[in-house]
PDB file of N, CA and C in Angstrom:
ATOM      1  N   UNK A   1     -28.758  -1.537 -10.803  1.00  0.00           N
ATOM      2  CA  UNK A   1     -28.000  -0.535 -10.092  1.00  0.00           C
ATOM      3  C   UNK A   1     -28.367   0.833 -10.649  1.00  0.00           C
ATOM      4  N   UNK A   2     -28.535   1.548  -9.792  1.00  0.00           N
ATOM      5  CA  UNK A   2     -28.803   2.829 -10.432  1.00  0.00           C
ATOM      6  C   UNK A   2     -27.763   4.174  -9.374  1.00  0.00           C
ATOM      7  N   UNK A   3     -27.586   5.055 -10.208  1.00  0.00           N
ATOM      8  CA  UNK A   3     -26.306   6.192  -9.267  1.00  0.00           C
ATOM      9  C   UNK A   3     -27.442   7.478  -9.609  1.00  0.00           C
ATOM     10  N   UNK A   4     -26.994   8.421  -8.437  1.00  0.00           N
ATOM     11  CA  UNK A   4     -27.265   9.444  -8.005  1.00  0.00           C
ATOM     12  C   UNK A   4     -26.492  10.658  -7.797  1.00  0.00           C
ATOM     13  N   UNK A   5     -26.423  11.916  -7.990  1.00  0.00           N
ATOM     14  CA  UNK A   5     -25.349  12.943  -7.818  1.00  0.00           C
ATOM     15  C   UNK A   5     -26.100  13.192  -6.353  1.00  0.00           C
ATOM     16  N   UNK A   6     -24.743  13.734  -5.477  1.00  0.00           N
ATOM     17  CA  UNK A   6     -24.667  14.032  -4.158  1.00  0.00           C
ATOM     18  C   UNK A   6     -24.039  15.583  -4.292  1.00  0.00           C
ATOM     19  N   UNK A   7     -25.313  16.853  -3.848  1.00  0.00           N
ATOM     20  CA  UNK A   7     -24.509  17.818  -4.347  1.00  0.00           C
ATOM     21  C   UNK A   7     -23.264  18.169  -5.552  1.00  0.00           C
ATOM     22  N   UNK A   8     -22.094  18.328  -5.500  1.00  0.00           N
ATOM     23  CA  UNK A   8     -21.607  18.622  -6.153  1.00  0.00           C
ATOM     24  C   UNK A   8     -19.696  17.843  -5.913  1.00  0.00           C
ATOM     25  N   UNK A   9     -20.153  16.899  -4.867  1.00  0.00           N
ATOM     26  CA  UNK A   9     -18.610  16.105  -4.084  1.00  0.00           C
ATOM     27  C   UNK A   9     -18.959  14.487  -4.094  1.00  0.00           C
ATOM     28  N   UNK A  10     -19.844  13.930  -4.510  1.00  0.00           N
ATOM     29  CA  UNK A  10     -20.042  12.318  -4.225  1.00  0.00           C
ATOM     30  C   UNK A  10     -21.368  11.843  -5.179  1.00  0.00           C
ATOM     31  N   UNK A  11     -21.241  10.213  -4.933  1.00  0.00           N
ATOM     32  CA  UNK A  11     -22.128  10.058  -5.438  1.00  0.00           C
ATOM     33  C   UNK A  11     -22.540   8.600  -5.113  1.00  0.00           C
ATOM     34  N   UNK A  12     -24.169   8.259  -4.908  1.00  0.00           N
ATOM     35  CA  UNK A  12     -24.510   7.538  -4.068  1.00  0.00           C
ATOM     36  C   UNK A  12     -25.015   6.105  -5.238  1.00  0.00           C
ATOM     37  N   UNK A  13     -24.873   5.276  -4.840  1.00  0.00           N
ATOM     38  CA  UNK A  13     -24.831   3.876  -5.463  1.00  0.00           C
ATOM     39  C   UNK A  13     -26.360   3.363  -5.295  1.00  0.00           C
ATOM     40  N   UNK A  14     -27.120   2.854  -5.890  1.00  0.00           N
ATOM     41  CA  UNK A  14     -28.614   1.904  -5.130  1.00  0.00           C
ATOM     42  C   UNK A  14     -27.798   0.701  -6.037  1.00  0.00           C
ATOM     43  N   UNK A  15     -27.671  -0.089  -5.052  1.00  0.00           N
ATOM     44  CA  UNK A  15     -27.026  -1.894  -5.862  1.00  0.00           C
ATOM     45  C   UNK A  15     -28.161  -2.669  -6.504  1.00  0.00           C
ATOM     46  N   UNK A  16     -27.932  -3.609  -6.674  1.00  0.00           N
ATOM     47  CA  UNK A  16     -29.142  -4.495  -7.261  1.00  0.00           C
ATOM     48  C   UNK A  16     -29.498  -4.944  -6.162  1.00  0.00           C
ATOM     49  N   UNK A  17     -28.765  -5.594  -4.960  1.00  0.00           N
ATOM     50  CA  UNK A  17     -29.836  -5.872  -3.737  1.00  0.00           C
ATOM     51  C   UNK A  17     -30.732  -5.353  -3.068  1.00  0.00           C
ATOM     52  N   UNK A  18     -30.421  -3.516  -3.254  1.00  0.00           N
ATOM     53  CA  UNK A  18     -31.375  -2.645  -2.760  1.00  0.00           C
ATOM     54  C   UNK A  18     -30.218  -1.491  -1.509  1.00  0.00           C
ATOM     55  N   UNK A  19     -29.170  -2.119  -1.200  1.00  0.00           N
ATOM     56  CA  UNK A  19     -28.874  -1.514  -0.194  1.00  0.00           C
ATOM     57  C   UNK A  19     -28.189  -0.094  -1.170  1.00  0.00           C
ATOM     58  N   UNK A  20     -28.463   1.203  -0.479  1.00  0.00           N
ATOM     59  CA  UNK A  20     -27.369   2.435  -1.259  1.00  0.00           C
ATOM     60  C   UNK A  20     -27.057   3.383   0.015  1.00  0.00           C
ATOM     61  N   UNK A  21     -26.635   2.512   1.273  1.00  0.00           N
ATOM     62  CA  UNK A  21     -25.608   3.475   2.104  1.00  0.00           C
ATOM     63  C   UNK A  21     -24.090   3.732   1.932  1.00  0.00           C
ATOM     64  N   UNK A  22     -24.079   4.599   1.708  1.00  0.00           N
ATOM     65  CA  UNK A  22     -22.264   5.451   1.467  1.00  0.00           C
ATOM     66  C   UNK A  22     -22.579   6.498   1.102  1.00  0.00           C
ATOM     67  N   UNK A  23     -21.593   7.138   0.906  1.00  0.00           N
ATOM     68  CA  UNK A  23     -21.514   7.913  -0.259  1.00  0.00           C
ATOM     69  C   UNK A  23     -20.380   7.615  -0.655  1.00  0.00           C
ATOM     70  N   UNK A  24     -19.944   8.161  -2.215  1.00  0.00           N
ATOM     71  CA  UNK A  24     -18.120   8.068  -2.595  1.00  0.00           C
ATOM     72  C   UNK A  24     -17.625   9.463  -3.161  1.00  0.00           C
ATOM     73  N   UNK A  25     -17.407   9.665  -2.916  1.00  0.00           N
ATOM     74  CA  UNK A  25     -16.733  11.266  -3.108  1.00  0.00           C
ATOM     75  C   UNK A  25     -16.149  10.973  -4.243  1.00  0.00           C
ATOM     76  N   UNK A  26     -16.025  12.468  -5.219  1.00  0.00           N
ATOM     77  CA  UNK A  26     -15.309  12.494  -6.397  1.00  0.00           C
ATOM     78  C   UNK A  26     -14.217  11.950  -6.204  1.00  0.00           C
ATOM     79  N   UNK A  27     -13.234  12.680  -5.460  1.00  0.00           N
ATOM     80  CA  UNK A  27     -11.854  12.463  -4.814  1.00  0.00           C
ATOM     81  C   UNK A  27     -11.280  11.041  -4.310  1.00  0.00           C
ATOM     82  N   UNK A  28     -12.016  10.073  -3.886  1.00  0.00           N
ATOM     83  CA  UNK A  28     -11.793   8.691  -3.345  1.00  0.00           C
ATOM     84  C   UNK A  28     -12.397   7.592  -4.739  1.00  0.00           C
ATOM     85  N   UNK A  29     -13.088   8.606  -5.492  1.00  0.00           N
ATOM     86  CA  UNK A  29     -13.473   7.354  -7.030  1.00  0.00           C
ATOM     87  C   UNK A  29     -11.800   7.805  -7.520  1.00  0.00           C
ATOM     88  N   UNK A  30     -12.055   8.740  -7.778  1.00  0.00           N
ATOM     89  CA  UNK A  30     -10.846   9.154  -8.926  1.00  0.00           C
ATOM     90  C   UNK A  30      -9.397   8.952  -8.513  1.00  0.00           C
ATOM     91  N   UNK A  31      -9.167   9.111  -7.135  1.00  0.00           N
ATOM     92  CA  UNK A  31      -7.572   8.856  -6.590  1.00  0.00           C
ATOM     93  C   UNK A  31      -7.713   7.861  -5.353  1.00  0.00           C
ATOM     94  N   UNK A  32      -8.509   7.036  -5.458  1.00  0.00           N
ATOM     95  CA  UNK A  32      -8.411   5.966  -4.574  1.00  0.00           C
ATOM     96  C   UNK A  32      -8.340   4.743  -4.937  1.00  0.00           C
ATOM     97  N   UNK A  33      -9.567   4.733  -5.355  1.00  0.00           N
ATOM     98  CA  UNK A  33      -9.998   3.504  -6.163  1.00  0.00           C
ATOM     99  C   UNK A  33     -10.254   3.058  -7.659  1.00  0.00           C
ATOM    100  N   UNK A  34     -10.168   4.232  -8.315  1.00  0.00           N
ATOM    101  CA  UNK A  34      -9.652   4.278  -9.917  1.00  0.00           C
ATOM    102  C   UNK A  34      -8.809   3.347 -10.452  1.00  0.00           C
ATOM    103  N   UNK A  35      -8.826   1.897 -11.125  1.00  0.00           N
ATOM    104  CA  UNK A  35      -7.634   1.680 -11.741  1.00  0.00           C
ATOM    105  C   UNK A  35      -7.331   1.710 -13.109  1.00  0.00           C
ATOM    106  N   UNK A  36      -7.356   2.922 -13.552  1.00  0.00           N
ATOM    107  CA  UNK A  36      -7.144   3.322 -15.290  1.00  0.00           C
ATOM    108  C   UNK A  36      -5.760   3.916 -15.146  1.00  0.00           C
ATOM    109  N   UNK A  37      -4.863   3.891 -15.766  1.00  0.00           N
ATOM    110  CA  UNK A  37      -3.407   3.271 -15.963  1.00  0.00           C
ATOM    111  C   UNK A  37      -3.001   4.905 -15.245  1.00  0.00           C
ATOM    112  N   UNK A  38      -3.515   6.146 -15.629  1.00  0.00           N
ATOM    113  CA  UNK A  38      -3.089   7.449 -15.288  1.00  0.00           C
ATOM    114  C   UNK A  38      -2.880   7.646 -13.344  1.00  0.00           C
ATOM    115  N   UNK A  39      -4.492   7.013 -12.857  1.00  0.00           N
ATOM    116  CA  UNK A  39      -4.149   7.171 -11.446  1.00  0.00           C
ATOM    117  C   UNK A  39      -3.533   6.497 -11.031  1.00  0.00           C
ATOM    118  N   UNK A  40      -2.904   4.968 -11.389  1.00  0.00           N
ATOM    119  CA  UNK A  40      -2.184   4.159 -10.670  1.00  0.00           C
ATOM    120  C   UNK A  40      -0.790   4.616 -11.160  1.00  0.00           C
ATOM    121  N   UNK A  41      -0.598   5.179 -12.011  1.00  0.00           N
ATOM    122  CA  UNK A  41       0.813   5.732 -11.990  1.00  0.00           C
ATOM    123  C   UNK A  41       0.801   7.001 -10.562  1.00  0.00           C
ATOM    124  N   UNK A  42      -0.294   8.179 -10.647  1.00  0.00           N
ATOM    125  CA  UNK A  42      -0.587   8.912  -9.905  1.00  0.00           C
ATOM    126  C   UNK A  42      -0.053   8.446  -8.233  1.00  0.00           C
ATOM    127  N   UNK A  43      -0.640   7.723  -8.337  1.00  0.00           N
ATOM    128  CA  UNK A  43      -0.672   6.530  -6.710  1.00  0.00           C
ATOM    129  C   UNK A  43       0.421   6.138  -6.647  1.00  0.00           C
ATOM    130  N   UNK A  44       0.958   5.735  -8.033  1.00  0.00           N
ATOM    131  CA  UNK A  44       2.906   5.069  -7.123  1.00  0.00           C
ATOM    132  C   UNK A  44       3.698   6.344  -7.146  1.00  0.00           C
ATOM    133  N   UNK A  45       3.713   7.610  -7.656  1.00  0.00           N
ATOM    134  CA  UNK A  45       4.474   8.417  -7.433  1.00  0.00           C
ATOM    135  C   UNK A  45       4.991   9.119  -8.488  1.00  0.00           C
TER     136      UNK A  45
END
């Protein structure tokens, strides 16, 4: 797997199978899908 910076808002994945369509935005790693104990408190309120 290897990652890539996307400008200065995302960042693009190459997997080990080869596929690297998406992108993930700072904003959707860090308050979406993050589960380190700070954002999931963040997320319930």
């Amino acid at each position: 797997m290897s990652v890539s910076k996307v400008g200065a808002y995302a960042l693009r994945f190459e997997w080990s199978d080869g596929h690297n369509t998406g992108l993930y935005t700072y904003r959707s790693l860090r308050g979406e899908l993050c589960e380190c104990e700070e954002c999931i408190r963040s997320r319930a309120g």
